[in-house]
Protein backbone atom coordinates (compact mmCIF):
# COMPACT_ATOMS: atom_id res chain seq x y z
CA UNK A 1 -1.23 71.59 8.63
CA UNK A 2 -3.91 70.54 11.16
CA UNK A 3 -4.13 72.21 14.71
CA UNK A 4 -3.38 69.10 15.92
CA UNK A 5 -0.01 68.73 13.58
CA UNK A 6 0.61 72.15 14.87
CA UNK A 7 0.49 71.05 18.23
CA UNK A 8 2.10 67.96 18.02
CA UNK A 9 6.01 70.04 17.36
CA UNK A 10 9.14 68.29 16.21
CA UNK A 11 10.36 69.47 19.52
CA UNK A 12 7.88 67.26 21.36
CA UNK A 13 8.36 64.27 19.53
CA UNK A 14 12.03 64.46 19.68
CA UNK A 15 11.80 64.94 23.60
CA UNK A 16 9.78 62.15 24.06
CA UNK A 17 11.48 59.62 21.87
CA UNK A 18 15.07 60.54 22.72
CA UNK A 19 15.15 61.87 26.07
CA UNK A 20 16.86 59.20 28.47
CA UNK A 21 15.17 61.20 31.76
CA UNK A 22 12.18 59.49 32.62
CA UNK A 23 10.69 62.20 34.11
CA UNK A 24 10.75 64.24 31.03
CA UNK A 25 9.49 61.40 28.84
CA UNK A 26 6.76 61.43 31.60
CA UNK A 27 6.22 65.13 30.96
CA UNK A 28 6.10 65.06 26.72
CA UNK A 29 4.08 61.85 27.16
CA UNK A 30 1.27 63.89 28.95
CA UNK A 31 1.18 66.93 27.10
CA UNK A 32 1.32 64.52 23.71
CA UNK A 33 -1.54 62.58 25.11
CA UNK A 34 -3.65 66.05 26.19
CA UNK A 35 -3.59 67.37 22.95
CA UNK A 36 -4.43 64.09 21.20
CA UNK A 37 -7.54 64.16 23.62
CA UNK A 38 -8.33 67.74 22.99
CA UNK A 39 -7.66 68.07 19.32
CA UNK A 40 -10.24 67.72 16.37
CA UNK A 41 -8.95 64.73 14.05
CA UNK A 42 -9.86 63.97 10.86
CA UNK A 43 -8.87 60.03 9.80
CA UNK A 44 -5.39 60.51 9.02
CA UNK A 45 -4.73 62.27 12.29
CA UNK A 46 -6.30 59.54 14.39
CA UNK A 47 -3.86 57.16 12.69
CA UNK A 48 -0.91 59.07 13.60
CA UNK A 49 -2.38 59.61 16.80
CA UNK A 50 -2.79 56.30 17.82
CA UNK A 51 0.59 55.35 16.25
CA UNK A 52 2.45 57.56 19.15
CA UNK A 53 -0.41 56.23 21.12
CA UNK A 54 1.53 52.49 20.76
CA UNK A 55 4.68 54.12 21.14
CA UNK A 56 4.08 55.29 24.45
CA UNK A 57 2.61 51.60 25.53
CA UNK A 58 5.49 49.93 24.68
CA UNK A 59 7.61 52.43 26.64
CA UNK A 60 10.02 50.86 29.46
CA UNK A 61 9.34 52.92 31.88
CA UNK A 62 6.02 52.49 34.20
CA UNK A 63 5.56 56.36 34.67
CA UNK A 64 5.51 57.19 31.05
CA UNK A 65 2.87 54.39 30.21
CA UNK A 66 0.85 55.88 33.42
CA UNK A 67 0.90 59.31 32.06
CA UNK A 68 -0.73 57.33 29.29
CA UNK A 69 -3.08 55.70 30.93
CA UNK A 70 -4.06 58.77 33.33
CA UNK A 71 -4.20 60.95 30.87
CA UNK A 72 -6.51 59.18 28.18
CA UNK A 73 -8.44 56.56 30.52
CA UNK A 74 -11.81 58.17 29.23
CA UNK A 75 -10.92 58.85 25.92
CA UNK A 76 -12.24 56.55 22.64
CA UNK A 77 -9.33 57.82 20.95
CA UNK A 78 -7.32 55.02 22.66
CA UNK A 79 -7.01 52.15 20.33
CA UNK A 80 -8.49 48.36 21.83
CA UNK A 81 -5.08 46.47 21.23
CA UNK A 82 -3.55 49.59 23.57
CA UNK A 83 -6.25 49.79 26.19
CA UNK A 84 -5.54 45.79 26.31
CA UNK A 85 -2.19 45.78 26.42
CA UNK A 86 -2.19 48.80 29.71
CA UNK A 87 -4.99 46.75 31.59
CA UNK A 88 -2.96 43.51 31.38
CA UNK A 89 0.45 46.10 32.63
CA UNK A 90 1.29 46.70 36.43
CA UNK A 91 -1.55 48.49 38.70
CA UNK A 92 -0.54 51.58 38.85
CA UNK A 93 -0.93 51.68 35.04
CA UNK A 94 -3.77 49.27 34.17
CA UNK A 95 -6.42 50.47 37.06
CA UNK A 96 -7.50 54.19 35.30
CA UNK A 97 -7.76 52.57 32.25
CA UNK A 98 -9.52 49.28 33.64
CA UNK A 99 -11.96 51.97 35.86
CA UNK A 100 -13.23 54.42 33.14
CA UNK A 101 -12.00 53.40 29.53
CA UNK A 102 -14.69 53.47 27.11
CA UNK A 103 -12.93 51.10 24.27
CA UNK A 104 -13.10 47.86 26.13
CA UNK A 105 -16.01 45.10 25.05
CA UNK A 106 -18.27 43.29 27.85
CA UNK A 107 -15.83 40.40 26.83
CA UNK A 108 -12.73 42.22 27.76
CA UNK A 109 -14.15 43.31 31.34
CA UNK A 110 -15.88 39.77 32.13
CA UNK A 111 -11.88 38.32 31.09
CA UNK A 112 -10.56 40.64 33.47
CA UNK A 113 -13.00 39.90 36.23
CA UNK A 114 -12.58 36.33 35.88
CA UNK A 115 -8.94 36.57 36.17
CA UNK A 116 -9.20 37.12 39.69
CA UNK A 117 -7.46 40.38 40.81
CA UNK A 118 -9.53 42.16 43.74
CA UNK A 119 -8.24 45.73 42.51
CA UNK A 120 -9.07 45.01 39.14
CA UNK A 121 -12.80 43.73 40.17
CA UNK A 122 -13.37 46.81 42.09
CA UNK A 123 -12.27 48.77 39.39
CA UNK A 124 -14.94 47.57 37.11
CA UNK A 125 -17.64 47.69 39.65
CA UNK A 126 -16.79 51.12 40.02
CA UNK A 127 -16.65 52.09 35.83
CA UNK A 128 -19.55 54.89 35.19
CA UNK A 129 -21.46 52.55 33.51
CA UNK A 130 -21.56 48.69 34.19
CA UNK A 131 -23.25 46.53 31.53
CA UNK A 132 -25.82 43.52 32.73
CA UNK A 133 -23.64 40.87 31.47
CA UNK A 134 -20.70 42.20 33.30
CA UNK A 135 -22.25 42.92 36.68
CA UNK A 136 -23.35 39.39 36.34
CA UNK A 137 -19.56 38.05 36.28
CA UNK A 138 -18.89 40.67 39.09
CA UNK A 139 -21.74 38.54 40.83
CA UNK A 140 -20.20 35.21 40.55
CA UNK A 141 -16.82 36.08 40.82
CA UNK A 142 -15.70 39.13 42.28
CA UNK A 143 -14.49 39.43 45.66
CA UNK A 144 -16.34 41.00 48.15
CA UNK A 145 -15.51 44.54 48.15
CA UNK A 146 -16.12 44.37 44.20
CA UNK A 147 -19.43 43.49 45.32
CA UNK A 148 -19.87 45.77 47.42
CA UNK A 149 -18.92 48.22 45.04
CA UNK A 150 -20.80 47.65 42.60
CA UNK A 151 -24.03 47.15 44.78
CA UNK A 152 -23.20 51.11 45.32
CA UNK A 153 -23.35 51.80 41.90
CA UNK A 154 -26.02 53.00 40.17
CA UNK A 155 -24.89 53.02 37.22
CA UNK A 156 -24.67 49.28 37.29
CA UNK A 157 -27.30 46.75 35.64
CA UNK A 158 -27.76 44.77 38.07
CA UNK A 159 -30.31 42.31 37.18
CA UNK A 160 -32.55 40.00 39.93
CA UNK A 161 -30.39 37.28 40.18
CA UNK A 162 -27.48 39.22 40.48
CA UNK A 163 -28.70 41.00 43.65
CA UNK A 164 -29.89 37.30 44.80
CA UNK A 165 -26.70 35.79 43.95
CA UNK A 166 -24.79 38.54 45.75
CA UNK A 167 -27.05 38.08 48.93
CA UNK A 168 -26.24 34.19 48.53
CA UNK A 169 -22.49 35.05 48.64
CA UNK A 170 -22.02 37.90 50.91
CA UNK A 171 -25.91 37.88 53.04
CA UNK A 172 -23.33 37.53 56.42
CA UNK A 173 -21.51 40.96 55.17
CA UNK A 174 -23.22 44.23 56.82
CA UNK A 175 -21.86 46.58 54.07
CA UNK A 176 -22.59 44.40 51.25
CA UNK A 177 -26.32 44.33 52.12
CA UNK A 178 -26.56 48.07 53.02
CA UNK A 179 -24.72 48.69 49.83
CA UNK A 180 -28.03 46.99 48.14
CA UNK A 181 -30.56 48.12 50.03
CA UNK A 182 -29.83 51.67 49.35
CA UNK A 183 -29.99 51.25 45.84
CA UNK A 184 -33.01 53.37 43.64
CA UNK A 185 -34.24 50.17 42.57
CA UNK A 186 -34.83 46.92 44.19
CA UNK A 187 -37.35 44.21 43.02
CA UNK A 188 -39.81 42.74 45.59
CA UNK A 189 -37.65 39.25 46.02
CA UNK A 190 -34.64 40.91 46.83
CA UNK A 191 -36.18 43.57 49.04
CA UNK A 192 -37.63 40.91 50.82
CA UNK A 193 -34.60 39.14 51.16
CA UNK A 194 -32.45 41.79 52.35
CA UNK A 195 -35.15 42.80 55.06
CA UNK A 196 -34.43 39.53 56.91
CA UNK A 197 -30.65 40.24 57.09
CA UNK A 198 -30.49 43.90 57.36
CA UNK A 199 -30.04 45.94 60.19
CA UNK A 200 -32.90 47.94 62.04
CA UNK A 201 -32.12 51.52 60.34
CA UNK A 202 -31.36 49.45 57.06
CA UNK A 203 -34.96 47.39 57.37
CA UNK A 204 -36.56 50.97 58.20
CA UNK A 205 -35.20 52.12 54.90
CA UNK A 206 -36.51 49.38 52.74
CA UNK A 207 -39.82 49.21 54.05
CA UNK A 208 -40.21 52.70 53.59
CA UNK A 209 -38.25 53.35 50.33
CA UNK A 210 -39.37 50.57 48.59
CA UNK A 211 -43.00 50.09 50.01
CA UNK A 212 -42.70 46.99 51.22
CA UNK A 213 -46.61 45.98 51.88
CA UNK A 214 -47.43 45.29 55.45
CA UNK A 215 -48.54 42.13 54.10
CA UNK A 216 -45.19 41.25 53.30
CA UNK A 217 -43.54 42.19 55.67
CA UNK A 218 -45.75 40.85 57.75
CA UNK A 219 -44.84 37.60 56.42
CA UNK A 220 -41.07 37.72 56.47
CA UNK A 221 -41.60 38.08 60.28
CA UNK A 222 -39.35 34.78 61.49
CA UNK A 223 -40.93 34.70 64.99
CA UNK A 224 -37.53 33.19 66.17
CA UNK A 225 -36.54 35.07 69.40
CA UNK A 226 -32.51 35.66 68.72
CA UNK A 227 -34.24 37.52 65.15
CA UNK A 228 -34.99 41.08 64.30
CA UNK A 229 -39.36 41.09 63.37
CA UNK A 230 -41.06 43.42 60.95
CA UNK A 231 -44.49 42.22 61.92
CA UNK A 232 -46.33 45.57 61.74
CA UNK A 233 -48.92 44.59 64.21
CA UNK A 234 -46.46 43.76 67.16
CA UNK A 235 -45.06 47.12 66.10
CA UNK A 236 -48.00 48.98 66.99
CA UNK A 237 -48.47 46.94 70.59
CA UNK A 238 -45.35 48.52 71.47
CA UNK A 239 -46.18 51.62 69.93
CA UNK A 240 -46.18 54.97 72.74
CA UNK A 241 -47.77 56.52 70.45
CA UNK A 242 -50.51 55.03 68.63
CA UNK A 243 -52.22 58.23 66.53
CA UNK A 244 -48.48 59.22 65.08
CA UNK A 245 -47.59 55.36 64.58
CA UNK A 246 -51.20 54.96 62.57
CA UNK A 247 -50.54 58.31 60.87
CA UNK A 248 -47.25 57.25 59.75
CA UNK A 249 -48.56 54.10 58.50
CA UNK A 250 -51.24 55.95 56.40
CA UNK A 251 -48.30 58.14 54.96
CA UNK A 252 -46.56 55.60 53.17
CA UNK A 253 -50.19 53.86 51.87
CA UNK A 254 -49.09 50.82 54.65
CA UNK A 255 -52.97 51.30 56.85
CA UNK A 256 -54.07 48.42 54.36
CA UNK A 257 -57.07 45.82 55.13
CA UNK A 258 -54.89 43.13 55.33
CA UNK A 259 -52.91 44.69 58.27
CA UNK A 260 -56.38 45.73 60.00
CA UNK A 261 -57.75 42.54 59.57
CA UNK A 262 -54.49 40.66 61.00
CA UNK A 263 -54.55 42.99 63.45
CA UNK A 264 -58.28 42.82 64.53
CA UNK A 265 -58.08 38.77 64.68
CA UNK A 266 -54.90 38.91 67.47
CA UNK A 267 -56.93 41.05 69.22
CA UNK A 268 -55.22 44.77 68.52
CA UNK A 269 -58.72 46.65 69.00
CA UNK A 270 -57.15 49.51 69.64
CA UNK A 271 -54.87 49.68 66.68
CA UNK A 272 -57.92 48.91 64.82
CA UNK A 273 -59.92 52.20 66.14
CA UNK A 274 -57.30 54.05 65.80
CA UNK A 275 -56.79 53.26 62.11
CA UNK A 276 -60.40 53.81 60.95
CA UNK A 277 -60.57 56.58 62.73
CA UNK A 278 -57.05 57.58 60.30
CA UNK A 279 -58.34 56.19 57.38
CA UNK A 280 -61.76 57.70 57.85
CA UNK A 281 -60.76 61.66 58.75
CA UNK A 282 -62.61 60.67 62.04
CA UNK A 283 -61.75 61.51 65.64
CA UNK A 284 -60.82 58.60 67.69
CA UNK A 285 -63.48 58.91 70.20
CA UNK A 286 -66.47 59.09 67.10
CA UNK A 287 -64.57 56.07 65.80
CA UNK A 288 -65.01 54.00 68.69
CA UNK A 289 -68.37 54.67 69.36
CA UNK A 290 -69.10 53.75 65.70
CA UNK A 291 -66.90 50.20 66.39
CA UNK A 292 -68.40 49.13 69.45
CA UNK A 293 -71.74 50.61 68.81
CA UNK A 294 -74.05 47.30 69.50
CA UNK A 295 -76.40 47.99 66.49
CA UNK A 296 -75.99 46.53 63.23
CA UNK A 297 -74.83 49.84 61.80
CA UNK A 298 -72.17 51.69 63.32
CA UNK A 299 -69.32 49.48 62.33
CA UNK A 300 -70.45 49.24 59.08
CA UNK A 301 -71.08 53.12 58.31
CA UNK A 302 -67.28 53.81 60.20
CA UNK A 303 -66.17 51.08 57.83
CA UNK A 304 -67.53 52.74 54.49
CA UNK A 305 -66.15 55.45 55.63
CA UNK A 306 -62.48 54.51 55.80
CA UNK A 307 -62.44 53.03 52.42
CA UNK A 308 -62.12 49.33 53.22
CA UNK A 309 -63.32 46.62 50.96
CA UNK A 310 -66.92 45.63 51.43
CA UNK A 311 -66.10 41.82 50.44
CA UNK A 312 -64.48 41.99 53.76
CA UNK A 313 -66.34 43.61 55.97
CA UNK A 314 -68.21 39.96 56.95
CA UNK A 315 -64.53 39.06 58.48
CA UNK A 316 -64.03 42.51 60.34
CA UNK A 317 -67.76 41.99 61.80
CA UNK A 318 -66.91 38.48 62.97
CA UNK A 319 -63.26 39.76 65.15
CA UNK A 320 -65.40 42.82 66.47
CA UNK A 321 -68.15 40.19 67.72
CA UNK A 322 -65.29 38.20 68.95
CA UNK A 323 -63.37 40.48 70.83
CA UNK A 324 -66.66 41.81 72.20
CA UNK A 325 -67.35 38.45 73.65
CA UNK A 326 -63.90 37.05 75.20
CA UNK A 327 -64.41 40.96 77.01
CA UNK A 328 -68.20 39.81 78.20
CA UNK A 329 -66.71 36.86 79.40
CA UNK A 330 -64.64 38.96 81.32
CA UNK A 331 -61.41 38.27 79.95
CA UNK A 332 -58.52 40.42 80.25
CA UNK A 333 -57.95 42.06 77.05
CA UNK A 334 -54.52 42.92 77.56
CA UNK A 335 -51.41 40.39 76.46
CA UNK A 336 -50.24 38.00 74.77
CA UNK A 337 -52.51 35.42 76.37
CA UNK A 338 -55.59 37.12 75.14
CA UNK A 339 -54.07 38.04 71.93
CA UNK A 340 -53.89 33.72 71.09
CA UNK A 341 -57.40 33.07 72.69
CA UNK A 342 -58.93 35.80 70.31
CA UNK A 343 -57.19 35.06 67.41
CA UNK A 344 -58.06 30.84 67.89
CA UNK A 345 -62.03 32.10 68.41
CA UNK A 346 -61.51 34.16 65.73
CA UNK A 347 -60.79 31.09 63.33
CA UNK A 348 -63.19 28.78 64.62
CA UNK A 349 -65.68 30.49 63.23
CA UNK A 350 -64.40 30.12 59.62
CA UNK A 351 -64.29 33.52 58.82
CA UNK A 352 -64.01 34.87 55.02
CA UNK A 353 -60.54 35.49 55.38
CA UNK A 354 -57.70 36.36 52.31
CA UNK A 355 -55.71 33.40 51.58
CA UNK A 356 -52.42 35.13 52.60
CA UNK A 357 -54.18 36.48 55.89
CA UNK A 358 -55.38 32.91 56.96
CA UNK A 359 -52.34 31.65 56.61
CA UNK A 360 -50.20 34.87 58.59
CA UNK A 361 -53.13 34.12 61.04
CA UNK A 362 -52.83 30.04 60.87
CA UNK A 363 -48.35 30.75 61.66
CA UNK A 364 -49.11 33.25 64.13
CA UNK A 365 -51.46 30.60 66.09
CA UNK A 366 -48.89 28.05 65.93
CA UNK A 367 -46.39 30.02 67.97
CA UNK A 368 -46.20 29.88 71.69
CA UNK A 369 -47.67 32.66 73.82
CA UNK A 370 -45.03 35.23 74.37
CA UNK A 371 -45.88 36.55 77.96
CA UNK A 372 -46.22 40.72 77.47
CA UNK A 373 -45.07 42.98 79.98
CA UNK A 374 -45.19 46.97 80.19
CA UNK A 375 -45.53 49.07 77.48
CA UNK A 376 -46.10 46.06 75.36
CA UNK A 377 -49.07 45.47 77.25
CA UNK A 378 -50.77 48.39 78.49
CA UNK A 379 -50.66 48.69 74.75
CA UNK A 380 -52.62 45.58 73.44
């Protein structure tokens, strides 16, 4: 005799097929199902196994199939017409077993989901592992908090268009897109979709988690005044702190020549020096000596220095030049209103500008002139 035949007394299975008390079938039913779990089987103990195992489903009463369920919902003993036959039974019996059993195909959870039961969704989004193909029904037909569920799991596959088609459904639904954005992994498309609807401590998170590029997030900026902006550059006008904003930039590999060169064309010299100076292990008073130094050799050695591209240092010369003009001419280099006339001298001149910068540069000249006041423009 087996351990497990040991176990598995006359006593036992006379108490649990003859005992009229509920309660007590309850009771065998869970000790029964315990040592099933625990027990070493060869192949003819798994058969008798899982023949009480289909005893026990078919029981009348709810709490002896929930022992059952409770007790074996992570177990592979459990045969797949039994784990079938307790996820299509009440709640209370078919959720463990819907949540965490291992027996069931992709097929069984995607019939499930599809049948349409909120608890049951959430249930699978919640399982410790959720396949690609299932996470994909969740997408298209689970209810929200399913959704949201599963977005928290990760130990779901969720692929790209299942994180777009989740944002499509449930974009309007704060928790579902926090839910995504603090997932470990997050292609670029989705990041950059989420960015537009999240909130500000949300946004924070993705740009820094995920490094976002400035140049992207540059370009998800929707200028639209009742909208949150990313735009790095207006971020650093209403910086207090310049040096730490710059320094934090650098940090997260964000102080890129695409945002100095946006930057440089509105007219953000100072954000400019500062980031050099940054880039280049330079004080900020050397570095803007080097900038504005009127020979043909300052800028250039400060710009070597910081590690910016040479194929663009024609395009850096031409804002410098520009902004040292409009400031000859005695304009006020402070604002908004100097920020457009800099950045439309800037382009006249045709300078050999990145596609993706021309055009930021090309949107941000067809906006109207947002009038700065205070900090926004004692910082320009």
């Amino acid at each position: 005799m087996t351990a497990f035949r040991a176990r598995l007394t006359e006593f036992d299975i006379r108490r649990l097929i003859k005992a009229s008390d509920e309660d007590e079938r309850a009771s065998a039913a869970h000790k029964l199902c315990r040592s099933i779990d625990r027990a070493e089987l060869d192949d003819a103990d798994r058969e008798a196994a899982q023949k009480i195992l289909r005893v026990l489903a078919n029981d009348a009463a709810e709490l002896v199939r929930r022992s059952l369920a409770v007790t074996l919902k992570s177990s592979d003993l459990l045969p797949h017409d039994v784990a079938r036959r307790l996820a299509a039974d009440v709640d209370s019996v078919a959720l463990p077993i819907i949540g965490s059993s291992p027996v069931f195909t992709d097929d069984d959870l995607i019939e499930i989901v599809r049948a349409g039961s909120a608890v049951r969704q959430v249930a699978i989004a919640g399982r410790p592992k959720v396949s690609r193909d299932v996470a994909d029904a969740l997408s298209v037909d689970g209810c929200e908090m399913a959704v949201r569920t599963l977005a928290s799991n990760d130990n779901a596959d969720l692929s790209e268009t299942a994180m777009l088609r989740s944002i499509d459904r449930f974009g309007d639904t704060a928790e579902v897109v926090a839910a995504l954005s603090y997932r470990q992994v997050l292609p670029l498309g989705v990041t950059e979709k989420l960015i537009a609807l999240a909130s500000d401590a949300v946004r924070e998170h993705l740009i820094s988690r995920h490094a976002v590029a400035p140049e992207t997030a540059i370009r998800l900026a929707t200028f639209a005044r009742e909208r949150s902006t990313i735009d790095l550059v207006d971020q650093a006008a209403a910086s207090a702190d310049l040096p730490r904003f710059v320094a934090q930039l650098n940090a997260r590999k964000a102080l890129t020549a695409s945002l100095l060169l946006r930057a440089l064309a509105r007219g953000q010299m100072i954000l400019f020096e500062h980031a050099v100076a940054e880039l280049a292990s330079t004080p900020h008073s050397r570095a803007w000596l080097m900038v504005h130094d009127a020979g043909p050799l300052g800028l250039k050695a400060i710009y070597d220095r910081a590690g910016l591209p040479p194929r663009l240092f024609q395009a850096f010369r031409a804002g410098v030049d520009t902004w040292r003009t409009l400031q000859a001419e005695g304009a006020d280099t402070s604002g908004e209103e100097f920020r457009q006339r800099m950045l439309e001298r800037f382009l006249t001149q045709r300078p050999n500008t990145p596609r993706d910068d021309l055009a930021y540069l090309m949107e941000r000249l067809d906006q109207p002139p947002v009038p700065a006041t205070g900090r926004n423009a004692s910082a320009a």
